[in-house]
PDB file of N, CA and C in Angstrom:
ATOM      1  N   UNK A   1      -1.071 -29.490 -34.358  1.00  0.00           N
ATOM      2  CA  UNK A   1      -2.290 -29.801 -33.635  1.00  0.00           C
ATOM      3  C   UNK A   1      -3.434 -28.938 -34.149  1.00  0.00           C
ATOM      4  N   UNK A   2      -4.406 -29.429 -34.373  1.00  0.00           N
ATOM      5  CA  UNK A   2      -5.861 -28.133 -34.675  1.00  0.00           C
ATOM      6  C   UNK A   2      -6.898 -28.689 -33.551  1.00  0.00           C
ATOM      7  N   UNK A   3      -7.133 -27.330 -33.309  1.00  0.00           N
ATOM      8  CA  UNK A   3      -8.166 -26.577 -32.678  1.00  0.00           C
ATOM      9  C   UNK A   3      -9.371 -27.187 -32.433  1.00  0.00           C
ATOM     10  N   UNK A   4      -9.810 -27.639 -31.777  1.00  0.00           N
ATOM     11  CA  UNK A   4     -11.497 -28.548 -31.172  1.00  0.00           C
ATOM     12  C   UNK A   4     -12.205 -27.816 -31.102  1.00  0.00           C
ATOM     13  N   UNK A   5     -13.426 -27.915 -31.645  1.00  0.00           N
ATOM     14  CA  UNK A   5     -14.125 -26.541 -31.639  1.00  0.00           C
ATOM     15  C   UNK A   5     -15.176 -27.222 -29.801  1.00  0.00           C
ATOM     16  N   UNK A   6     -15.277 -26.002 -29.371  1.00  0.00           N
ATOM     17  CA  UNK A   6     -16.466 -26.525 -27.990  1.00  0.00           C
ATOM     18  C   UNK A   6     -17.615 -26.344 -28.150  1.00  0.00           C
ATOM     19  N   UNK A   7     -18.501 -27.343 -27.555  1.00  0.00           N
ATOM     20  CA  UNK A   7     -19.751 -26.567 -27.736  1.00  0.00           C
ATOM     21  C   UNK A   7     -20.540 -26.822 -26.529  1.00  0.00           C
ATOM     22  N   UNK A   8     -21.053 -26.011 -26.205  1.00  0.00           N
ATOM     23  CA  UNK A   8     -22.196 -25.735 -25.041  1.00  0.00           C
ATOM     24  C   UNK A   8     -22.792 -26.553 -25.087  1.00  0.00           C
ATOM     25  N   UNK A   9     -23.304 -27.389 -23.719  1.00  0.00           N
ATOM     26  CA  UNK A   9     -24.624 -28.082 -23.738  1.00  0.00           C
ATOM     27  C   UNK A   9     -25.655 -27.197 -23.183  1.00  0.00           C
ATOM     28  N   UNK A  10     -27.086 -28.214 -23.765  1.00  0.00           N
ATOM     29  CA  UNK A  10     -28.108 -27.250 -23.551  1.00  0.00           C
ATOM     30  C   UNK A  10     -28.668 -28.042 -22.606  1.00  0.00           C
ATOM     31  N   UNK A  11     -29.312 -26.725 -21.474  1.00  0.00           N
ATOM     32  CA  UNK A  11     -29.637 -27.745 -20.423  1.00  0.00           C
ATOM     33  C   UNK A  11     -31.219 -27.267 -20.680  1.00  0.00           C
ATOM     34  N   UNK A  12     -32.267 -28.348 -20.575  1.00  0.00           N
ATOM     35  CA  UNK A  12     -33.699 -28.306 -20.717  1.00  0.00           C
ATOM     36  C   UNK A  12     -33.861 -27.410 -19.493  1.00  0.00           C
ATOM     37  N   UNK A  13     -34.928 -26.418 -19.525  1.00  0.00           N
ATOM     38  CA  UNK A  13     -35.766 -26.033 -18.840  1.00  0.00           C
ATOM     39  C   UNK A  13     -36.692 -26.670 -17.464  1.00  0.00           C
ATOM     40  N   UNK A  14     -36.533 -26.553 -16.622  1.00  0.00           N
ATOM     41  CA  UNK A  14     -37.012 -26.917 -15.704  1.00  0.00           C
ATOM     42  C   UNK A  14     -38.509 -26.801 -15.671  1.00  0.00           C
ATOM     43  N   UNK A  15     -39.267 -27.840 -15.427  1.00  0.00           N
ATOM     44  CA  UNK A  15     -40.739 -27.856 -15.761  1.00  0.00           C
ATOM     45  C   UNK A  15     -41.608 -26.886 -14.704  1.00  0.00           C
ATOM     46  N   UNK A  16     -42.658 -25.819 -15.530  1.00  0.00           N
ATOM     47  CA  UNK A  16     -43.177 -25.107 -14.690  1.00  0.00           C
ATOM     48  C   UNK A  16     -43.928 -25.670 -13.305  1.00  0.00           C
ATOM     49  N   UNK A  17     -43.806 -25.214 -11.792  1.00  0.00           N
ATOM     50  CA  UNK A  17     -44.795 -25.225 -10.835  1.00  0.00           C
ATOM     51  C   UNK A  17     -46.450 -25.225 -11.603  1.00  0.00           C
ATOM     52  N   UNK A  18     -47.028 -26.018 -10.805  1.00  0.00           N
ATOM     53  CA  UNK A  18     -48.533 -25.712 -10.693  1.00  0.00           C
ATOM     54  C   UNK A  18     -48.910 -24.891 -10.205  1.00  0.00           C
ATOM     55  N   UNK A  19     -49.707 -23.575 -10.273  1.00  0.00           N
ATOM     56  CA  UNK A  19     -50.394 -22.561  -9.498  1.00  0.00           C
ATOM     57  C   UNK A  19     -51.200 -22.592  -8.902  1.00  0.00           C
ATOM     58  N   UNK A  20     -51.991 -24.038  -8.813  1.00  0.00           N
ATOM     59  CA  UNK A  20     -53.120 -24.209  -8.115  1.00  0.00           C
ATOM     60  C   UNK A  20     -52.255 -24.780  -6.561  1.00  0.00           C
ATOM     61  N   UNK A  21     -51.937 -25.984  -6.938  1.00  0.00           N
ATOM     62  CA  UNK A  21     -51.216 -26.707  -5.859  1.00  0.00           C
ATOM     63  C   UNK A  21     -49.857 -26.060  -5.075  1.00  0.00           C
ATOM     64  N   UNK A  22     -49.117 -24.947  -5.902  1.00  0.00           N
ATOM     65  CA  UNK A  22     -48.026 -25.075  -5.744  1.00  0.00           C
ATOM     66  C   UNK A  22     -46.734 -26.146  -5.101  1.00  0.00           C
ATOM     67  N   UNK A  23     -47.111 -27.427  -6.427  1.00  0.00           N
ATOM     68  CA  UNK A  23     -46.100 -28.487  -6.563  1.00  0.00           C
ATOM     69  C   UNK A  23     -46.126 -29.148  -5.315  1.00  0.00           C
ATOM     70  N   UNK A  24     -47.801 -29.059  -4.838  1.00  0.00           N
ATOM     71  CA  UNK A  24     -47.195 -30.417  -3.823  1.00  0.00           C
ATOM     72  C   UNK A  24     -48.180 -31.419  -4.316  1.00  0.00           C
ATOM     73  N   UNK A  25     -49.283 -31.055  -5.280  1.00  0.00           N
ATOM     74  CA  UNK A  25     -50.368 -32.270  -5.863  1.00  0.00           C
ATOM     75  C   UNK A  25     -51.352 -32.596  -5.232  1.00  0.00           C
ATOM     76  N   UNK A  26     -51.526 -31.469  -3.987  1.00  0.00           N
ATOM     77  CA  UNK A  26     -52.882 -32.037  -3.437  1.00  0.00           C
ATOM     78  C   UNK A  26     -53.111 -30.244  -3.341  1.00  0.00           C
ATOM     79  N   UNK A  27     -54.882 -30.477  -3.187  1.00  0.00           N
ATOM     80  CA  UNK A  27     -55.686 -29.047  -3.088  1.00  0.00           C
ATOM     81  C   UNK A  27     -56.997 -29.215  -1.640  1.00  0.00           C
ATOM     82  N   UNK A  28     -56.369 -28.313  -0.970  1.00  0.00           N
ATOM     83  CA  UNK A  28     -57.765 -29.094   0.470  1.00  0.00           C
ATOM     84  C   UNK A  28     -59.006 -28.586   0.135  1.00  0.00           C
ATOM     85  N   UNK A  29     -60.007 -28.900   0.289  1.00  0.00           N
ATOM     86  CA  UNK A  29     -61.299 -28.672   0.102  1.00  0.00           C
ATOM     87  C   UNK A  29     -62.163 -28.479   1.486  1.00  0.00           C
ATOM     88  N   UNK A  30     -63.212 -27.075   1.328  1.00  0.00           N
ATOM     89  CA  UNK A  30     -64.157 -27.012   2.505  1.00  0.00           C
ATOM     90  C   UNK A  30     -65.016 -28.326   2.546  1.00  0.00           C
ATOM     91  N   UNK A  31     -65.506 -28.606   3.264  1.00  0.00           N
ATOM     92  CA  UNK A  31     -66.499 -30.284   3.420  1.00  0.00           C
ATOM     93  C   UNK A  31     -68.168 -29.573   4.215  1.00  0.00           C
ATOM     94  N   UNK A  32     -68.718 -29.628   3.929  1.00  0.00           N
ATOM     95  CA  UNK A  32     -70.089 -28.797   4.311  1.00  0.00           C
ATOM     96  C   UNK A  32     -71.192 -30.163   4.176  1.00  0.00           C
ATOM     97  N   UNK A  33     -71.681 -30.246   5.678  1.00  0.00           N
ATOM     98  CA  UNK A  33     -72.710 -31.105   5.722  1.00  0.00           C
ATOM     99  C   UNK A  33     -73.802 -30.879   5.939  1.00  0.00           C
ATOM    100  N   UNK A  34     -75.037 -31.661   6.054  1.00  0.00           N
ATOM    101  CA  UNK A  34     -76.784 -31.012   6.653  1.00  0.00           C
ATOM    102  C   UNK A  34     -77.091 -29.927   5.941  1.00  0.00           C
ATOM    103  N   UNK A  35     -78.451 -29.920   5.970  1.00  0.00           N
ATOM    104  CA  UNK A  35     -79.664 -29.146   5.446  1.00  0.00           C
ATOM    105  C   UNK A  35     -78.708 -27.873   5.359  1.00  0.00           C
ATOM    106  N   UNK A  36     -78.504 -27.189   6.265  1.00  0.00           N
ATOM    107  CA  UNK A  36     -77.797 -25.984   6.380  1.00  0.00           C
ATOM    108  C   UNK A  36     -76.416 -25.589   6.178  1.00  0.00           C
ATOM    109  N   UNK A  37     -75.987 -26.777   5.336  1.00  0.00           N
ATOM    110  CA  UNK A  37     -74.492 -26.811   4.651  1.00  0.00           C
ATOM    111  C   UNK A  37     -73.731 -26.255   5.576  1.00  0.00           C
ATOM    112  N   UNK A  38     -73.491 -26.709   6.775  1.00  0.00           N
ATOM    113  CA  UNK A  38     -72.101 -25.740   7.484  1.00  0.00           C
ATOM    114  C   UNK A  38     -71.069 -26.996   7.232  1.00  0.00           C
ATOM    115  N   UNK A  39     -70.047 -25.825   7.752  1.00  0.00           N
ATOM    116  CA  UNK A  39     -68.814 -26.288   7.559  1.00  0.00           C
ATOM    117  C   UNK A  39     -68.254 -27.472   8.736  1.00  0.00           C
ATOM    118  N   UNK A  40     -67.470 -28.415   8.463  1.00  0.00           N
ATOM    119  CA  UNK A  40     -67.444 -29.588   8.865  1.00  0.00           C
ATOM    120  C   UNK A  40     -66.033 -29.652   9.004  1.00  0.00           C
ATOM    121  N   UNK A  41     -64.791 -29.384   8.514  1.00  0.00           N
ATOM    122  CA  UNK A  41     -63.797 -29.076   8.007  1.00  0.00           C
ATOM    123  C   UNK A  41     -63.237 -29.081   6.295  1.00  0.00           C
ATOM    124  N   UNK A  42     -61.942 -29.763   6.437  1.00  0.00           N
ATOM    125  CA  UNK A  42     -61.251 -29.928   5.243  1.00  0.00           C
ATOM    126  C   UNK A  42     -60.853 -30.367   4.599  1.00  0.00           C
ATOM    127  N   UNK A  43     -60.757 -31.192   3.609  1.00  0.00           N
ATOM    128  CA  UNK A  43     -60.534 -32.585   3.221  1.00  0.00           C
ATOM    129  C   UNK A  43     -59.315 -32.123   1.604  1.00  0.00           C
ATOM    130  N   UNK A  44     -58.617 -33.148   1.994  1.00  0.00           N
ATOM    131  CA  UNK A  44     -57.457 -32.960   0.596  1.00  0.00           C
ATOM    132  C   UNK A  44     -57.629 -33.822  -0.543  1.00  0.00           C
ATOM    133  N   UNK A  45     -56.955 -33.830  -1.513  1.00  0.00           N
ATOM    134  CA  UNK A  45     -57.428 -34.002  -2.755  1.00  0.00           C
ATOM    135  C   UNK A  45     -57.040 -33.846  -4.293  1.00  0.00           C
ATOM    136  N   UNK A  46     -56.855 -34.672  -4.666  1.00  0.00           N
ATOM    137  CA  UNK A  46     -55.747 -34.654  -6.135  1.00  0.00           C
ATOM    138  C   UNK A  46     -56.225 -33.363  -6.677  1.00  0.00           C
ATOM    139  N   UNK A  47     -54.651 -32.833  -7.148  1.00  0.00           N
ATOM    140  CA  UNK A  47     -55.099 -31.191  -7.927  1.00  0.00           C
ATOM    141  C   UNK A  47     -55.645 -31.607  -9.409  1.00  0.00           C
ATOM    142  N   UNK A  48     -56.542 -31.243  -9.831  1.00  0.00           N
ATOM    143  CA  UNK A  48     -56.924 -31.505 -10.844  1.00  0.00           C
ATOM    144  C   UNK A  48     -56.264 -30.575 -12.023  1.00  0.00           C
ATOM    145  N   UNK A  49     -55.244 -29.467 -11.788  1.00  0.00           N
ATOM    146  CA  UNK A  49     -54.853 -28.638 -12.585  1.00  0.00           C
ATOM    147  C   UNK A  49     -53.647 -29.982 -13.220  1.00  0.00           C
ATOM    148  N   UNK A  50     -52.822 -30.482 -12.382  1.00  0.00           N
ATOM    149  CA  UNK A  50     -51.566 -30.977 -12.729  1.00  0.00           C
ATOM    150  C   UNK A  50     -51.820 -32.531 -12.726  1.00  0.00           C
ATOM    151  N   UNK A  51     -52.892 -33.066 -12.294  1.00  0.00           N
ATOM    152  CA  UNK A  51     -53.154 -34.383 -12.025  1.00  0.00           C
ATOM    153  C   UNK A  51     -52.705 -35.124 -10.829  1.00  0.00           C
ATOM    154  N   UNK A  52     -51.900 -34.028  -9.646  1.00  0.00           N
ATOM    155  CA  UNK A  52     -51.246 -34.778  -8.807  1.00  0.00           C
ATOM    156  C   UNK A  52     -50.067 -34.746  -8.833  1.00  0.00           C
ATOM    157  N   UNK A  53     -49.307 -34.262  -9.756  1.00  0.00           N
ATOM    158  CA  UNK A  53     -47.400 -34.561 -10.482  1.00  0.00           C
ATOM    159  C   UNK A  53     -47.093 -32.922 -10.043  1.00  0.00           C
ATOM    160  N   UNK A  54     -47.942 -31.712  -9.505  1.00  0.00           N
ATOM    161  CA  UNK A  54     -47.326 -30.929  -8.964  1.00  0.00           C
ATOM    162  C   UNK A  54     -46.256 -29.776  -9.896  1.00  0.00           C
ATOM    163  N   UNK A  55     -46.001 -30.517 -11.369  1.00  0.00           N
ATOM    164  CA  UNK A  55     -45.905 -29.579 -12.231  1.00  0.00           C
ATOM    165  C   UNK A  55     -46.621 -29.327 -13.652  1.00  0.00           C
ATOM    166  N   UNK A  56     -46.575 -28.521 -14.189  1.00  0.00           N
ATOM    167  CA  UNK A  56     -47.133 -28.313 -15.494  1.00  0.00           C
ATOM    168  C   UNK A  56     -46.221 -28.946 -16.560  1.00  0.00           C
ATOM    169  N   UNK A  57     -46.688 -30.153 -17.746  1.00  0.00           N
ATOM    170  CA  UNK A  57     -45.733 -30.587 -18.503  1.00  0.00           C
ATOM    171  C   UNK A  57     -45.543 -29.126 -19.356  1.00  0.00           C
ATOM    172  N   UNK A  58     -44.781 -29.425 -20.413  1.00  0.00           N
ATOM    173  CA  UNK A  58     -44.269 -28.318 -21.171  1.00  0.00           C
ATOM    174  C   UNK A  58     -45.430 -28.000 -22.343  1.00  0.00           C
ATOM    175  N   UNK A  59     -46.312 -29.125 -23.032  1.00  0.00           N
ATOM    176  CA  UNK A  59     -46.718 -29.368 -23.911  1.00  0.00           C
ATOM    177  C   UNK A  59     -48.141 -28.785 -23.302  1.00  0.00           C
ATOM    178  N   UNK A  60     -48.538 -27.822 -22.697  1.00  0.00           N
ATOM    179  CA  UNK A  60     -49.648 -27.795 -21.896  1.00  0.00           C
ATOM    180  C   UNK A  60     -49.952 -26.094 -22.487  1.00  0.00           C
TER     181      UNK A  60
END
């Protein structure tokens, strides 16, 4: 009988988190209305770091 050689699989890297969003794809925003810009509340909003997908591709 001879010997099988083994070989390891390689497992890809898990794609980095976004730092802006932290991977959930949305970013809330202050909302400020009237002459005197006050605050109004908060409104959410595609992360523009990740596009929404919550991670960073690799190629980035």
């Amino acid at each position: 009988m001879t010997a099988m050689a083994t070989r390891k699989k390689k497992i890809a890297p898990a794609p980095a988190e976004c730092p802006v969003c932290h991977g959930t794809g949305e970013v809330s925003r202050t909302v400020h209305v009237g002459r005197k810009r006050r605050v109004a509340g908060e409104q959410t909003g595609l992360c523009l770091n990740c596009l929404g997908a919550g991670v960073i591709s690799a190629d980035d």
